[in-house]
Protein backbone atom coordinates (compact mmCIF):
# COMPACT_ATOMS: atom_id res chain seq x y z
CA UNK A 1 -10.67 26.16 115.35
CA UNK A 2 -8.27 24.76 117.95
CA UNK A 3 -7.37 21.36 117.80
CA UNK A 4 -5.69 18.91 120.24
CA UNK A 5 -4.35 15.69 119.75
CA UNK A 6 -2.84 12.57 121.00
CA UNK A 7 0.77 12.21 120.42
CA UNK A 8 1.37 8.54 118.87
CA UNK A 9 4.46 7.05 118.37
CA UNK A 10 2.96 4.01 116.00
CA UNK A 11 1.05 4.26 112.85
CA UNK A 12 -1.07 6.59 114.06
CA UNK A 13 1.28 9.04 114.13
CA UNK A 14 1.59 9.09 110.60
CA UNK A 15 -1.90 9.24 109.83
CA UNK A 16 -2.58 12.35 112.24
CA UNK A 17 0.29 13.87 111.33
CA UNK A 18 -1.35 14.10 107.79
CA UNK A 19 -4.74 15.12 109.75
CA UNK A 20 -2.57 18.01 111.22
CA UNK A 21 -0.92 19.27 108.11
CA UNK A 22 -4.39 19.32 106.37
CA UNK A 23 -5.73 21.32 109.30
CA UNK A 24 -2.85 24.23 109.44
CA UNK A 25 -3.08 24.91 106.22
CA UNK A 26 -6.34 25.52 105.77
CA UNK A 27 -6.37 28.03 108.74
CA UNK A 28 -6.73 25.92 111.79
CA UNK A 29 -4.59 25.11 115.08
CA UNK A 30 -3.18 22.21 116.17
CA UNK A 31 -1.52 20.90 119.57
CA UNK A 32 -0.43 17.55 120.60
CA UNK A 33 -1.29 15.93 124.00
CA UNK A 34 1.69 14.71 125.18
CA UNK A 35 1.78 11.42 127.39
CA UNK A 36 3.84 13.47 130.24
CA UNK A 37 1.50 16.21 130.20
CA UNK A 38 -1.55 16.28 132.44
CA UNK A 39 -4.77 15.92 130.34
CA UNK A 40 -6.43 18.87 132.35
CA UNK A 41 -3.78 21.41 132.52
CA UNK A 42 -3.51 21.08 128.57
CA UNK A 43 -7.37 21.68 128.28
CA UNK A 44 -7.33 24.50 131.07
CA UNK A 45 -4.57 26.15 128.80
CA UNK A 46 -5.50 25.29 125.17
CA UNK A 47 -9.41 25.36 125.54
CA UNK A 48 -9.66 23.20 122.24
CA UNK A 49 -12.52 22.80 120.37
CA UNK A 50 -11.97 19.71 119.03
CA UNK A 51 -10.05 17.08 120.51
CA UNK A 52 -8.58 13.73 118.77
CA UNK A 53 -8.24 10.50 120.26
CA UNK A 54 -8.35 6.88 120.50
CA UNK A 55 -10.82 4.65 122.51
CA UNK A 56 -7.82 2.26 123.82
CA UNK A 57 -6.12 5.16 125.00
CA UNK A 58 -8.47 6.76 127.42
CA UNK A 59 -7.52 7.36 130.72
CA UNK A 60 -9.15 8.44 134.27
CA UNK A 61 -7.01 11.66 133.40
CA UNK A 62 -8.47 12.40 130.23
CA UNK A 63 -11.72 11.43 131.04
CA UNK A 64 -12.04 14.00 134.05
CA UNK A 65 -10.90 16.86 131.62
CA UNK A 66 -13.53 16.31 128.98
CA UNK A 67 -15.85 16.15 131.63
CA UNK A 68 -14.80 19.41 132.83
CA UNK A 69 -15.04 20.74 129.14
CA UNK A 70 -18.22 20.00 127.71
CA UNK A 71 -17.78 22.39 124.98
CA UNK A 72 -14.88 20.23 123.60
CA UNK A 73 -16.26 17.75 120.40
CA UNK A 74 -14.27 14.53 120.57
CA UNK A 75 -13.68 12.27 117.81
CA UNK A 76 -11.66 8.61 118.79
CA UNK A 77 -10.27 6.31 116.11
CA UNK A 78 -11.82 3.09 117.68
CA UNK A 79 -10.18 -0.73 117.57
CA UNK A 80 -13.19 -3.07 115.33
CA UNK A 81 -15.65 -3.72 118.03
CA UNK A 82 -18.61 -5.66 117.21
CA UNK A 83 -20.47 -9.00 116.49
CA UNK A 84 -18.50 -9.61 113.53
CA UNK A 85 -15.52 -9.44 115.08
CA UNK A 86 -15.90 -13.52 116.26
CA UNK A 87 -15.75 -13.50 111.93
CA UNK A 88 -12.26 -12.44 111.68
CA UNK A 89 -9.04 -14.72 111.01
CA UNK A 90 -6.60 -12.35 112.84
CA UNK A 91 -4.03 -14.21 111.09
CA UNK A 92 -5.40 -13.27 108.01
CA UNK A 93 -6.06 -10.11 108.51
CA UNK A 94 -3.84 -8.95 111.83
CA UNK A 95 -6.17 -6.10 112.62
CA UNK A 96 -7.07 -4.40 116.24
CA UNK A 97 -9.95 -5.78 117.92
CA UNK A 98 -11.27 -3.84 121.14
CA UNK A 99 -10.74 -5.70 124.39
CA UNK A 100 -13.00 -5.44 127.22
CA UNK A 101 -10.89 -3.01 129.08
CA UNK A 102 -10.89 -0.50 126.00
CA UNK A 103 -15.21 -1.05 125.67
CA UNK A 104 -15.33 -0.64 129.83
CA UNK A 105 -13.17 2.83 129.55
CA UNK A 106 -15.57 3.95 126.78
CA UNK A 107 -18.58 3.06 128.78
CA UNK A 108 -17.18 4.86 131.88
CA UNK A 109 -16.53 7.92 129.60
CA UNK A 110 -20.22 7.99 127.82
CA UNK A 111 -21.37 7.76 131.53
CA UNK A 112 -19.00 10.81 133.04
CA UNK A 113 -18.90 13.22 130.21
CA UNK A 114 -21.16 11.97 127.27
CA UNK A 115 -18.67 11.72 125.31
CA UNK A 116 -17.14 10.26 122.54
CA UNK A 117 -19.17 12.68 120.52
CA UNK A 118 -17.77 10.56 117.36
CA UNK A 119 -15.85 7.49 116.25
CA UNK A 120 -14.47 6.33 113.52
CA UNK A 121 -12.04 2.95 112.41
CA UNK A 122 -9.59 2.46 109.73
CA UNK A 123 -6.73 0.26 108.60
């Protein structure tokens, strides 16, 4: 199975760099999308199977090539987003709460390419 990825530069990139390692060595391939590479020339060239992102990062650019590869399953690590999210002392607990820009991009992206096929949150 080919994989691609987002290449973060914060936490993230710690915790898919352990996603990656877990994936090569039991038989997989992984790629990184890099932030000066063009979304559909790495998907033209790659064909992935699976690609990894994150909800807040979506762009028109990424959005057009999932949309031109159906085939692809994406999974996006999501900021909380919900009702209970009115519930939360950020100062307690300084976690990422989605914006309205970050639900609008995921909206336009269910609407393009019917995608995120899954999404998941952690801290």
């Amino acid at each position: 199975m080919k994989i691609l990825s987002n290449e973060f530069s914060n936490a993230l990139h710690f915790i898919f760099e352990g996603w990656r390692q877990v994936f090569l060595r039991t038989g997989h391939e992984w790629r990184w999308l890099r932030k000066d590479e063009a979304p559909i020339d790495v998907f033209e060239e790659y064909k992935p199977d699976i690609y990894i992102g994150a909800t807040y990062e979506v762009t028109r650019a990424l959005a057009k090539a999932l949309k031109a590869n159906p085939q692809t399953k994406v999974i996006m690590k999501a900021n909380n987003w919900g009702p209970l999210d009115k519930e939360i002392d950020q100062k307690v607990y300084p976690i990422g709460i989605s914006d309205e820009k970050e639900r609008g991009a995921i909206s336009q992206l269910r609407d393009l390419a019917g995608k995120p096929d899954y999404v998941l949150n952690f801290y």
